[in-house]
N, C-alpha and C. Protein backbone atom coordinates (compact mmCIF):
# COMPACT_ATOMS: atom_id res chain seq x y z
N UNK A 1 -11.72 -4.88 -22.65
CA UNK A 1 -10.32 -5.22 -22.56
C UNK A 1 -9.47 -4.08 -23.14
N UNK A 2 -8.29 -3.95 -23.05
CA UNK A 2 -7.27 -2.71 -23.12
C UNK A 2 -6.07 -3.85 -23.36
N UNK A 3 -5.45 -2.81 -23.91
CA UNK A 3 -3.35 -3.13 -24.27
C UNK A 3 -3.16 -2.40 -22.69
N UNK A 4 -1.69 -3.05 -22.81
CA UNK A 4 -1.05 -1.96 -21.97
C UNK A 4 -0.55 -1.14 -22.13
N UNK A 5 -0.41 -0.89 -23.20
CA UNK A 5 -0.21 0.57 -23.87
C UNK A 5 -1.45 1.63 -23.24
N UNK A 6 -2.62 0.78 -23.44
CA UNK A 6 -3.91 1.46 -23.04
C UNK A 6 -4.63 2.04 -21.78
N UNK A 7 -3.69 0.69 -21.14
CA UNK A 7 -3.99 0.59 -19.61
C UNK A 7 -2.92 1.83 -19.13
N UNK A 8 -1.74 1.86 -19.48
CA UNK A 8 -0.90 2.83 -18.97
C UNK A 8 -1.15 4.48 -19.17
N UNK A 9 -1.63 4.84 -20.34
CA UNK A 9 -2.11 5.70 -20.84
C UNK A 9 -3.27 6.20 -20.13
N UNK A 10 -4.26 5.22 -19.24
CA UNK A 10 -5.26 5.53 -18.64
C UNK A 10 -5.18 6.38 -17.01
N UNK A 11 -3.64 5.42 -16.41
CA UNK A 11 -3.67 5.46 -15.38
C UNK A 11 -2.71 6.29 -15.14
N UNK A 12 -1.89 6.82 -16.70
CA UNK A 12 -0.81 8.15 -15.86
C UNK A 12 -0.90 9.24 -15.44
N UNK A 13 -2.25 9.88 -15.61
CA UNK A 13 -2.56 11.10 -14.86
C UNK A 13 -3.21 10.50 -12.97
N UNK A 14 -3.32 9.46 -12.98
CA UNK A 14 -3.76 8.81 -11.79
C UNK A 14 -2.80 9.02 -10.65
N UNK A 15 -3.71 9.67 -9.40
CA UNK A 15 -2.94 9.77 -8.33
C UNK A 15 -3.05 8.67 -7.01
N UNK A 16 -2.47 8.08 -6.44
CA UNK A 16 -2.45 6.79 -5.74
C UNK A 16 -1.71 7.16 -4.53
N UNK A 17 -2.46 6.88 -3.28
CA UNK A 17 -1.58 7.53 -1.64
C UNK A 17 -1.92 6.11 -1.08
N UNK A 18 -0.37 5.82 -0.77
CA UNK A 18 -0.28 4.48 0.12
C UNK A 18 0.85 5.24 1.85
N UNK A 19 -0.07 4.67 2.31
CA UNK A 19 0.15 5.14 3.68
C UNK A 19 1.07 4.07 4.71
N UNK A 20 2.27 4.19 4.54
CA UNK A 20 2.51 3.14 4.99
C UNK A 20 3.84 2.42 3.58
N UNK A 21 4.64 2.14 4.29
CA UNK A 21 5.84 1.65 2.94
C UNK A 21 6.57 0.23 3.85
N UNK A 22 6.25 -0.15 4.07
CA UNK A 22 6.61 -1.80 4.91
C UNK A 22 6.25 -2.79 4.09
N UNK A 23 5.69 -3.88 4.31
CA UNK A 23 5.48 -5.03 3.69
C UNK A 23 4.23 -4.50 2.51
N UNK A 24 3.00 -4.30 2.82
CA UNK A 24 2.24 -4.27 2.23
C UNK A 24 2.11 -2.76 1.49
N UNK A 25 3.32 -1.96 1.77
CA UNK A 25 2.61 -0.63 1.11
C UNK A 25 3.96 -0.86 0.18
N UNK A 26 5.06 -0.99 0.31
CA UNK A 26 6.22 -1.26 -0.42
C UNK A 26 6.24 -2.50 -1.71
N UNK A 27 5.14 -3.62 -1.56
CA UNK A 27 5.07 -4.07 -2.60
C UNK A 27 3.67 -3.44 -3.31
N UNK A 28 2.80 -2.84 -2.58
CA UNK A 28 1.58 -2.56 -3.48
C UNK A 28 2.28 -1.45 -4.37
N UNK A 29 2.87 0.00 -3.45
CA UNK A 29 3.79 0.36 -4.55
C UNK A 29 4.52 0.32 -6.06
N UNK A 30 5.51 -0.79 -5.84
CA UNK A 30 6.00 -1.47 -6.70
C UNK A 30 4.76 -2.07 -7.84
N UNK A 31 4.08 -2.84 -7.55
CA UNK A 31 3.35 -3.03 -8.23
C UNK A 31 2.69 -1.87 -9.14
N UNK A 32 1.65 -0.69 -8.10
CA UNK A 32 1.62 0.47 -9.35
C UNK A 32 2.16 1.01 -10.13
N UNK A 33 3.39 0.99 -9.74
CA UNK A 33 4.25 1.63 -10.36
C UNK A 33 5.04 1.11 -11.79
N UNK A 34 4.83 -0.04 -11.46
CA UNK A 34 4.89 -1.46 -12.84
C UNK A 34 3.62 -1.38 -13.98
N UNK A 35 2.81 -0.70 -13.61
CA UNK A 35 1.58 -0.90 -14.63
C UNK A 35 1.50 0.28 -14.83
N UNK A 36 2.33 1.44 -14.46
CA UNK A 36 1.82 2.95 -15.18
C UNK A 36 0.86 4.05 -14.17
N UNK A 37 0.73 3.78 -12.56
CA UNK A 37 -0.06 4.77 -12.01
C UNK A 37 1.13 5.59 -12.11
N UNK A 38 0.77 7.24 -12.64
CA UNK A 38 1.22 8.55 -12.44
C UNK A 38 2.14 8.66 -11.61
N UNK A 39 1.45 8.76 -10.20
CA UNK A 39 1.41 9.73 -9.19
C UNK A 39 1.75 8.85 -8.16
N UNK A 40 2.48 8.43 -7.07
CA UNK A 40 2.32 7.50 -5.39
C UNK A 40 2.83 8.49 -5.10
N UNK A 41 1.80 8.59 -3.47
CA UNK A 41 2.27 9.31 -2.71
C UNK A 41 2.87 8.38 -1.68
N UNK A 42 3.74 8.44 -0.99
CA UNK A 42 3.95 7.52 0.15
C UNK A 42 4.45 7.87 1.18
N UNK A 43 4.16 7.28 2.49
CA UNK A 43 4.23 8.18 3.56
C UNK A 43 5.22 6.87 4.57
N UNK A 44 6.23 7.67 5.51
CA UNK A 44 6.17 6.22 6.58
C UNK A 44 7.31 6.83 6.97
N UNK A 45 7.65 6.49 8.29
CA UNK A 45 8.91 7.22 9.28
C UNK A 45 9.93 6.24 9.96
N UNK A 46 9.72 5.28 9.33
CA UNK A 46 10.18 4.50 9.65
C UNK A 46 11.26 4.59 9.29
N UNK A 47 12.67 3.14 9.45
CA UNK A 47 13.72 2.74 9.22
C UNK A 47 14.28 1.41 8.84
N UNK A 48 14.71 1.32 7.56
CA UNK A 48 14.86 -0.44 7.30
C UNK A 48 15.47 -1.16 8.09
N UNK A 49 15.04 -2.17 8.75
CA UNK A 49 15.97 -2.98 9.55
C UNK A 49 16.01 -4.61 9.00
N UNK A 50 16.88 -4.86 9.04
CA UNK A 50 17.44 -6.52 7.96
C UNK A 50 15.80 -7.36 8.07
N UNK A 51 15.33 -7.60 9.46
CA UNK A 51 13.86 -8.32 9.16
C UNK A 51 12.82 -7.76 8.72
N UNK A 52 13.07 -7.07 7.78
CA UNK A 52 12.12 -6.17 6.87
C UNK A 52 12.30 -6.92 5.90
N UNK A 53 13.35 -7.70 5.36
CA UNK A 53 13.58 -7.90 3.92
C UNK A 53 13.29 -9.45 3.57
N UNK A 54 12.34 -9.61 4.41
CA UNK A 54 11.62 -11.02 4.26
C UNK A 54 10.41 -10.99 3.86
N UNK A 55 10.00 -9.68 3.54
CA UNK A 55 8.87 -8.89 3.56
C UNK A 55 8.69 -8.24 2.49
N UNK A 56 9.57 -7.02 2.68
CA UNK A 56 9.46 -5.91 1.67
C UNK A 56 10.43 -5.25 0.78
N UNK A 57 9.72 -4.33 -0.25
CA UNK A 57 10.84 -4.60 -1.20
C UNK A 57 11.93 -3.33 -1.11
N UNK A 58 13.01 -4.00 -0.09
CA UNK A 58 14.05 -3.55 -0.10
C UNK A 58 15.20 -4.35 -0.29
N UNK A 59 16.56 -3.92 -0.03
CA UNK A 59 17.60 -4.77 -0.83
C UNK A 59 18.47 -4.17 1.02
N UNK A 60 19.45 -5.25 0.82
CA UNK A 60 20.16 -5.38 2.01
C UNK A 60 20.96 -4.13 1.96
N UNK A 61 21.26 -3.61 0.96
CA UNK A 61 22.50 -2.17 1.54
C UNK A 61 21.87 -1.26 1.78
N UNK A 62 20.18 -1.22 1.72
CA UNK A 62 19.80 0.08 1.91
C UNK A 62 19.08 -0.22 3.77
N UNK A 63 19.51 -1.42 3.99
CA UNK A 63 19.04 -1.30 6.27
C UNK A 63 19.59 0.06 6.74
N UNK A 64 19.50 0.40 7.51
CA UNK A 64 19.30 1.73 8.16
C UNK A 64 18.77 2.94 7.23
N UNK A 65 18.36 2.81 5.85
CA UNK A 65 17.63 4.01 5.55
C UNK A 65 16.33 4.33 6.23
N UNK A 66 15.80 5.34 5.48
CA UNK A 66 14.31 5.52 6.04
C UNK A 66 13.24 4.74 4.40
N UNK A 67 12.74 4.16 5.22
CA UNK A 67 11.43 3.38 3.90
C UNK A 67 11.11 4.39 3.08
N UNK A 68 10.59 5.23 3.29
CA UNK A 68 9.64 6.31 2.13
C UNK A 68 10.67 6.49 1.21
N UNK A 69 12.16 6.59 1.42
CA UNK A 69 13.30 7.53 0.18
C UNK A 69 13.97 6.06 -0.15
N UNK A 70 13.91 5.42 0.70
CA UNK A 70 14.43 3.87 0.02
C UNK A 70 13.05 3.32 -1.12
N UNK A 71 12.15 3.49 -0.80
CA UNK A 71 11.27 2.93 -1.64
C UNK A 71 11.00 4.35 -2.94
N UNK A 72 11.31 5.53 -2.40
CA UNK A 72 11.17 5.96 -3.70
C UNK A 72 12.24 5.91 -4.55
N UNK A 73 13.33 5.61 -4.57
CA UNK A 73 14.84 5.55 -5.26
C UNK A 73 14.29 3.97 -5.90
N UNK A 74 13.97 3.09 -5.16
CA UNK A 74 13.45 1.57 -6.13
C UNK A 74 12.49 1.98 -6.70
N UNK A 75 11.43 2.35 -6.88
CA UNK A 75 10.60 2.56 -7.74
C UNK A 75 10.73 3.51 -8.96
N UNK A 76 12.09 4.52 -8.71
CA UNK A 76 12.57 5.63 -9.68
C UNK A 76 13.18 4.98 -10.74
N UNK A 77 13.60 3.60 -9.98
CA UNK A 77 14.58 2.25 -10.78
C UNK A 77 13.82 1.56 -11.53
N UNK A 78 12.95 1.16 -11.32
CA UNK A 78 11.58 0.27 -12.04
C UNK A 78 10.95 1.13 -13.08
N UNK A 79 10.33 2.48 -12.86
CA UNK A 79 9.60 3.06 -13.74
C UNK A 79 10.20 4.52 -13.71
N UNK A 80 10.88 5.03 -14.10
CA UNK A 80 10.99 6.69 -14.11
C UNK A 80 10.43 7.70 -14.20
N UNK A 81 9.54 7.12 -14.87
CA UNK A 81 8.16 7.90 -15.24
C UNK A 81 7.26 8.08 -14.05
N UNK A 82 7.34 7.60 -13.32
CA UNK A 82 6.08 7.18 -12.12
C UNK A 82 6.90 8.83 -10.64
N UNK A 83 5.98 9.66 -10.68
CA UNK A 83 6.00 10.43 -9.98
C UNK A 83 6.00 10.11 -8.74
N UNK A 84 6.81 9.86 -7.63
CA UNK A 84 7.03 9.73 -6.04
C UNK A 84 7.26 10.64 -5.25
N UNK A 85 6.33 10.94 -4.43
CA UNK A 85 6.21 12.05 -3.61
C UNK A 85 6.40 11.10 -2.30
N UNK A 86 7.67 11.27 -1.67
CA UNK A 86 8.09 10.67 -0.45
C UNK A 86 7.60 11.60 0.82
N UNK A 87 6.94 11.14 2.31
CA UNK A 87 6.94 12.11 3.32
C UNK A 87 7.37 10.90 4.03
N UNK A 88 8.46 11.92 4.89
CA UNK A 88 9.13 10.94 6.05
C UNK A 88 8.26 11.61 7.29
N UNK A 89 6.95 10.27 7.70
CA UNK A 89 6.20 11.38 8.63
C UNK A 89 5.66 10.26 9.45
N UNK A 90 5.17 10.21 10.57
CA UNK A 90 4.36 9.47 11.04
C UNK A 90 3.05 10.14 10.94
N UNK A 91 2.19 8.71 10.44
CA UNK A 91 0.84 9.87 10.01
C UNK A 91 -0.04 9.84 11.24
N UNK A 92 -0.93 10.46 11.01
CA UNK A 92 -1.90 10.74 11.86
C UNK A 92 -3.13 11.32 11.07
N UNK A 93 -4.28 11.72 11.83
CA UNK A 93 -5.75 12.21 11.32
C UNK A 93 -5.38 13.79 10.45
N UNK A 94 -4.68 14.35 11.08
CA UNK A 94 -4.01 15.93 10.25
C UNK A 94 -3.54 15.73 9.61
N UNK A 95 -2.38 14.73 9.45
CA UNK A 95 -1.12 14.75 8.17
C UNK A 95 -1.92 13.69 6.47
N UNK A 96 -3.04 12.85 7.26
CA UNK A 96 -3.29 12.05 6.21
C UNK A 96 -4.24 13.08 5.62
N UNK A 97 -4.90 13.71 6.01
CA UNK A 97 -6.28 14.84 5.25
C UNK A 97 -5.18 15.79 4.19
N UNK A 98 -4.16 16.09 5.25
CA UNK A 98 -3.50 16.94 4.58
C UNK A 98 -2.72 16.28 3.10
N UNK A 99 -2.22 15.34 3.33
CA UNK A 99 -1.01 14.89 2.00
C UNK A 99 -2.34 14.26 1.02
N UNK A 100 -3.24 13.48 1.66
CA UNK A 100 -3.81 12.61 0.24
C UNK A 100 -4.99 13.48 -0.01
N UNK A 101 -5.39 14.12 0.12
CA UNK A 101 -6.54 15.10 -0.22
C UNK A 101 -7.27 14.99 -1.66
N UNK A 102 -6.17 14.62 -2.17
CA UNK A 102 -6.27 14.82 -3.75
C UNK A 102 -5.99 13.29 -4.14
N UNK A 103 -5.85 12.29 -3.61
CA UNK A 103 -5.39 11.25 -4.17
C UNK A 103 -6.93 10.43 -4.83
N UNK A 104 -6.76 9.71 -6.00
CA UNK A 104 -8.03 8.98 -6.51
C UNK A 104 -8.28 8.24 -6.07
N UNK A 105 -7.25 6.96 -4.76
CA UNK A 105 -7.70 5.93 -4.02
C UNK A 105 -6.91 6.12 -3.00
N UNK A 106 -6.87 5.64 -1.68
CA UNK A 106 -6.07 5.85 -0.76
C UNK A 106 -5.79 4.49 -0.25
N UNK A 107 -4.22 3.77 -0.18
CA UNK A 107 -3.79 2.31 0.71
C UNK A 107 -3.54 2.58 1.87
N UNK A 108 -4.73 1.62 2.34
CA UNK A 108 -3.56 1.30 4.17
C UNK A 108 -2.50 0.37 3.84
N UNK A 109 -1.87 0.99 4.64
CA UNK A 109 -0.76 -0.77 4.61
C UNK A 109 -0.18 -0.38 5.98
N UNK A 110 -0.67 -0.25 7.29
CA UNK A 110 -0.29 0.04 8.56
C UNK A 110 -0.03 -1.24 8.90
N UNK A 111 0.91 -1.44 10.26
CA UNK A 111 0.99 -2.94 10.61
C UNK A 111 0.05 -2.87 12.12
N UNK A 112 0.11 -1.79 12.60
CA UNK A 112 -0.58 -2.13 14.12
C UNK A 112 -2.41 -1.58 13.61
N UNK A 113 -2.93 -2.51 14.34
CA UNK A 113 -4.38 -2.20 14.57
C UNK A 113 -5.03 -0.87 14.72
N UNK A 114 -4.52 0.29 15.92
CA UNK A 114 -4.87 1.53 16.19
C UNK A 114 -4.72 1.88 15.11
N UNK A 115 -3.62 2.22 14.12
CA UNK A 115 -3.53 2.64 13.03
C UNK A 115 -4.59 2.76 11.73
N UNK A 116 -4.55 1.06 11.80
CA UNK A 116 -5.46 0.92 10.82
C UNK A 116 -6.89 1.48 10.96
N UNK A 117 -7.27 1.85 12.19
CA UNK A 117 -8.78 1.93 13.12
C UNK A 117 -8.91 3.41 12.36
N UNK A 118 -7.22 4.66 12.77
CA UNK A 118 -7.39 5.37 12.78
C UNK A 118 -7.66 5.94 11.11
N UNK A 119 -7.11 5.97 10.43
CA UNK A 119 -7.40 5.27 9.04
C UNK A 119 -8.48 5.57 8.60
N UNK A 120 -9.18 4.44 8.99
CA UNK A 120 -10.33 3.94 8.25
C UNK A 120 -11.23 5.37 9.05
N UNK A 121 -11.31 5.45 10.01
CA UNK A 121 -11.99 6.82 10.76
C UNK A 121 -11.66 8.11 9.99
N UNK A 122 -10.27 8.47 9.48
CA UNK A 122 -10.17 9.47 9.39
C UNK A 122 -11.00 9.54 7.47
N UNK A 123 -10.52 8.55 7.12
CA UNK A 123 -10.88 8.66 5.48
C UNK A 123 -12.57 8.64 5.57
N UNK A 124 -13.00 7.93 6.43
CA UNK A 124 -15.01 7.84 6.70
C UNK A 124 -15.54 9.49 6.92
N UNK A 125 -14.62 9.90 7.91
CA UNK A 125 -14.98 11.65 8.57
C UNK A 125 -14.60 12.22 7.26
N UNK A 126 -13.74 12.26 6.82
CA UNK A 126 -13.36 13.47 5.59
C UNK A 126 -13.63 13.45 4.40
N UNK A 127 -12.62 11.95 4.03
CA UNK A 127 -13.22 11.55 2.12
C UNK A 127 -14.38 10.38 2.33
N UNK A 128 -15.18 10.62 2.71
CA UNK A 128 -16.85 9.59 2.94
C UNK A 128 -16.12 8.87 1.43
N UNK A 129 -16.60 9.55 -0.08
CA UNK A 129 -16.78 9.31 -1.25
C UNK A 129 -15.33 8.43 -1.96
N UNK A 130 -13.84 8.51 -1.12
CA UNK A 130 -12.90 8.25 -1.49
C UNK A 130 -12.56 6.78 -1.50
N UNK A 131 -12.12 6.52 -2.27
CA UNK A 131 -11.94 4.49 -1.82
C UNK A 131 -10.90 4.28 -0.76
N UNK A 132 -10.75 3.54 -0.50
CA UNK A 132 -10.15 3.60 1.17
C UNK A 132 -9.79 1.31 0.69
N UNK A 133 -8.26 1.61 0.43
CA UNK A 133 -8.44 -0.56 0.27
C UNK A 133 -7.27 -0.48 1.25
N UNK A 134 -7.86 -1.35 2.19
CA UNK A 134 -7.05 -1.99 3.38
C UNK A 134 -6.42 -3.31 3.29
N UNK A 135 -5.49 -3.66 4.11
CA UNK A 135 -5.15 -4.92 4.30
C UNK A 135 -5.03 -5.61 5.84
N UNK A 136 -6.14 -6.52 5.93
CA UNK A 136 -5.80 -7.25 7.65
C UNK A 136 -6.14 -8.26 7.07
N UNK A 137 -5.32 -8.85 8.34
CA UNK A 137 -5.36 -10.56 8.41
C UNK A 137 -4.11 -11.20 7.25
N UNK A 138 -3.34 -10.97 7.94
CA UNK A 138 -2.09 -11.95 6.16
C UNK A 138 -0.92 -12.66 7.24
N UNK A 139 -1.23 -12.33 8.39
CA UNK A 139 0.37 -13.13 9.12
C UNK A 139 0.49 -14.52 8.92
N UNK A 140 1.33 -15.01 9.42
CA UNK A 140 2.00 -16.25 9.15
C UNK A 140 1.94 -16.96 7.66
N UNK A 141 1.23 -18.17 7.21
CA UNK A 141 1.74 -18.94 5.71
C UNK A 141 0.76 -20.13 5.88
N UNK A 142 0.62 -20.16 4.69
CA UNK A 142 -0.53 -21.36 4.17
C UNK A 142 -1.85 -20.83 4.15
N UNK A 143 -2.95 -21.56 4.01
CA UNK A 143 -3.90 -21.07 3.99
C UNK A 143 -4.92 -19.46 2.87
N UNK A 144 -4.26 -19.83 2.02
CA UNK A 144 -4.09 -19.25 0.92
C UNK A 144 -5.60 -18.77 0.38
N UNK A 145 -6.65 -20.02 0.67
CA UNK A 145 -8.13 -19.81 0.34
C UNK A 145 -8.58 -18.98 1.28
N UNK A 146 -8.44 -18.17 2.42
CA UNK A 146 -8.91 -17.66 3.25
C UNK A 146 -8.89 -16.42 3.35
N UNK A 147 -8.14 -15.82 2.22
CA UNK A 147 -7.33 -14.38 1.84
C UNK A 147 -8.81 -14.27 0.60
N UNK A 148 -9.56 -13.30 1.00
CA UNK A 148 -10.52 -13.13 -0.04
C UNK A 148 -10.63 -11.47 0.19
N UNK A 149 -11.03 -10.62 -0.59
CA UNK A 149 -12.08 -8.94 -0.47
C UNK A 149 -13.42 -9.01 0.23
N UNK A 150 -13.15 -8.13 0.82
CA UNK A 150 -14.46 -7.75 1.91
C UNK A 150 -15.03 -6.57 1.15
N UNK A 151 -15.83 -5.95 1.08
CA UNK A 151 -16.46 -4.84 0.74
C UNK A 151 -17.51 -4.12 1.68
N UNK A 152 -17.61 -3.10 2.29
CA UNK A 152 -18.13 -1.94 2.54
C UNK A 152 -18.43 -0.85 2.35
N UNK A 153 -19.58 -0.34 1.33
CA UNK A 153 -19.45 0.65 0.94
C UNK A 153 -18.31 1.52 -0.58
N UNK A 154 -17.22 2.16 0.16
CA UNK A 154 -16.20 2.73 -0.50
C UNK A 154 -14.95 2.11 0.23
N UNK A 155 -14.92 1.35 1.51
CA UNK A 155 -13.88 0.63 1.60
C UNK A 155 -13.28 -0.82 1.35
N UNK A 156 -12.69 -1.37 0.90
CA UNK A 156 -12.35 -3.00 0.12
C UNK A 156 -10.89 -3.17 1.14
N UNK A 157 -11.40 -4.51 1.74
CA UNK A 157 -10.57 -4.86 2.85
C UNK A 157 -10.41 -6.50 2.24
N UNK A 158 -8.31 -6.49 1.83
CA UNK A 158 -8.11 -7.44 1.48
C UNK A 158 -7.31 -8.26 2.38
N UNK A 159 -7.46 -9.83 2.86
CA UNK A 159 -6.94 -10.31 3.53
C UNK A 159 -8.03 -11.53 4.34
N UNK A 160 -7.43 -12.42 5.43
CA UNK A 160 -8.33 -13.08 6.06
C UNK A 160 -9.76 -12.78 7.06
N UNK A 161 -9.21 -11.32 7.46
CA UNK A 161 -9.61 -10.84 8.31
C UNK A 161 -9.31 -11.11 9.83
N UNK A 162 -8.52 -12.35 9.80
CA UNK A 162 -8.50 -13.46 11.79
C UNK A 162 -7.03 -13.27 11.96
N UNK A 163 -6.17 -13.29 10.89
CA UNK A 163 -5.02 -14.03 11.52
C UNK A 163 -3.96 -12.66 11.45
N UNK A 164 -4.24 -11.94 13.15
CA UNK A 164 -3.03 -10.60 13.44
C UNK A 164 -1.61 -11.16 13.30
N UNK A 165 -1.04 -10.64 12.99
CA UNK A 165 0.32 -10.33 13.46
C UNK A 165 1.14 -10.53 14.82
N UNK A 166 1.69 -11.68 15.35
CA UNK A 166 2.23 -11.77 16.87
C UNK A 166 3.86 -12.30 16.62
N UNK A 167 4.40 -12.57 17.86
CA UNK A 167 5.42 -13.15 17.74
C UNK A 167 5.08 -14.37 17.07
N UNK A 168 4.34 -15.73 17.29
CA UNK A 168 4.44 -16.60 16.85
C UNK A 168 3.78 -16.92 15.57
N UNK A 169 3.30 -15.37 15.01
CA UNK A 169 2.67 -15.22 13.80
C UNK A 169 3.16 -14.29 13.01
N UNK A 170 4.40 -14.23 12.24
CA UNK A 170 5.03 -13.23 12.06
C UNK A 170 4.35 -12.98 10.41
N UNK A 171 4.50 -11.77 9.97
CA UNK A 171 4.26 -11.31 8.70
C UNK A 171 5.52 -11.98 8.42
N UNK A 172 5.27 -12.89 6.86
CA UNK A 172 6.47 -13.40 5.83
C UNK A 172 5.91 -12.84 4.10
N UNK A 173 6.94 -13.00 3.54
CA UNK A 173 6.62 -12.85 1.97
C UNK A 173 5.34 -13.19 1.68
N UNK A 174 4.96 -14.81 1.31
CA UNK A 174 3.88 -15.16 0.57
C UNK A 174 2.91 -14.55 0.92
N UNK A 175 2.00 -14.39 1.95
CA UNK A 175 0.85 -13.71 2.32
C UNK A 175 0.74 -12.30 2.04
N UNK A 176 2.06 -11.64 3.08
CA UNK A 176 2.04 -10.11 2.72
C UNK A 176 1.98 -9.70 1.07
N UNK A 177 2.75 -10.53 0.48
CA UNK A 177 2.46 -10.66 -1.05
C UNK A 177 1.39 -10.84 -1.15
N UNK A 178 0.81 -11.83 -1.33
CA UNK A 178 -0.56 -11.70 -1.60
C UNK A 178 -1.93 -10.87 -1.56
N UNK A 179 -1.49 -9.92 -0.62
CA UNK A 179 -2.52 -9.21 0.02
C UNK A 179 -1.98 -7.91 -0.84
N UNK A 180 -0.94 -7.61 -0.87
CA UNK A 180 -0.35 -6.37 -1.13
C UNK A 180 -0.50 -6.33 -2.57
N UNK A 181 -0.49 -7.23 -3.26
CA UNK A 181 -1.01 -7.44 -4.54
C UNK A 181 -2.58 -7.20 -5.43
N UNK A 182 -3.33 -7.87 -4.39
CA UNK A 182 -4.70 -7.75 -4.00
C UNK A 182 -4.96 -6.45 -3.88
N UNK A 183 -4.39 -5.91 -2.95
CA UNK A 183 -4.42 -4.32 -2.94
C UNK A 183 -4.56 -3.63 -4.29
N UNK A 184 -2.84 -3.94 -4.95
CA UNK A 184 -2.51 -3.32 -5.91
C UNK A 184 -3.64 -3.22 -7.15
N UNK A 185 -4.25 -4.86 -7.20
CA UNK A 185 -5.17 -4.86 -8.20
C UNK A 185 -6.72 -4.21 -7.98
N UNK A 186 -6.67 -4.35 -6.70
CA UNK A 186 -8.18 -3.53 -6.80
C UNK A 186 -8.10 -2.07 -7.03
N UNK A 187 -6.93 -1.39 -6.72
CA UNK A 187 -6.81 0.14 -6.81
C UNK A 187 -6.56 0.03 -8.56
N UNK A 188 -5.90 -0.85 -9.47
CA UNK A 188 -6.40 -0.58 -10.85
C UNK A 188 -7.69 -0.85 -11.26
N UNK A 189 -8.63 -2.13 -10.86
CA UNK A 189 -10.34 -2.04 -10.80
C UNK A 189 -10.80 -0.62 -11.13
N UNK A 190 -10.12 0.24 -9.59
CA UNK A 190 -10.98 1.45 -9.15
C UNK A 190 -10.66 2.51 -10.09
N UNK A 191 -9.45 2.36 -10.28
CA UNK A 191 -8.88 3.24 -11.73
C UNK A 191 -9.33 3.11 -12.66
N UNK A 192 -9.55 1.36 -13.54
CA UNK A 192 -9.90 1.57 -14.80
C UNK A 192 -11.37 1.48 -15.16
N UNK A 193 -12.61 1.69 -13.85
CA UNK A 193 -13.62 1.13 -14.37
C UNK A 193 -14.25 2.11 -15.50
């Protein structure tokens, strides 16, 4: 067991690349950044639009920014200390080798499938040895026992695994919370063992 004095002290030279700043990379974020990781890198090209904020942690005056500089300005707010390296990028197999290279764990938090595929491919081909924690399966609400960790190897996949994302299954708070949390805590696991 540790203080948090102890715990913080452990994890501020710690570097953390979340790929992805939407529901699940915007609260796993937040979360590291609450307990003292160093370093987030965060990546995403996106643009806030109002049904984002049922989701993720943004605030209504910042819709039409771009996620990566909206989420690093909230997290500059939460912890000051916590180093944010924003890329406004859409990633791909080149840009992710390139930015997290150096990171001690790497988050998916993609919302479409190809993404996530590509991901998990590119971190297997390059960082074999790197932890790699995903999130599938969190759409819609309820069902709360079904959200468990998968394990493979060096990758930890949190979520149901069944239930995608559709129109009549929309990502909401509680789940994406949940998962994004899940996230958050296994990347301190991987940090403090």
């Amino acid at each position: 067991m540790m203080t948090f004095e102890e715990i913080k002290a452990r994890l501020s030279d710690k570097v953390v690349g979340i790929a992805g700043c939407g529901g699940l990379g915007s609260n796993c974020a937040v979360a590291l950044a609450r307990v003292g990781v160093g370093t987030l890198i965060i990546a995403d090209f996106d643009v806030i639009i109002e049904s984002n904020l049922n989701r993720q942690y943004f605030f209504y005056e910042q819709i039409g920014q771009k996620k990566c500089f909206a989420l690093k300005h909230n997290i500059e707010r939460i912890n000051p200390s916590c180093n944010v390296l924003a890329y406004d990028i859409k990633l791909d197999e080149n840009s992710i080798v390139e930015i997290y290279k150096n990171v001690d764990v790497l988050v998916e938090a993609f919302d479409k499938a190809e993404m996530k595929a590509m991901i998990l491919n590119t971190v297997l081909h390059y960082f074999p040895q790197k932890p790699l924690v995903m999130g599938v399966g969190l759409a819609g609400w309820g069902n709360f026992s079904l959200i468990k960790e998968h394990h493979f190897d060096n990758v930890y996949i949190m979520g149901d695994m069944t239930l995608e994302v559709s129109d009549n299954m929309p990502p909401i708070a509680p789940r994406v919370g949940i998962v994004a949390n899940m996230q958050a805590n296994k990347v301190l696991e991987l940090l403090l063992k």
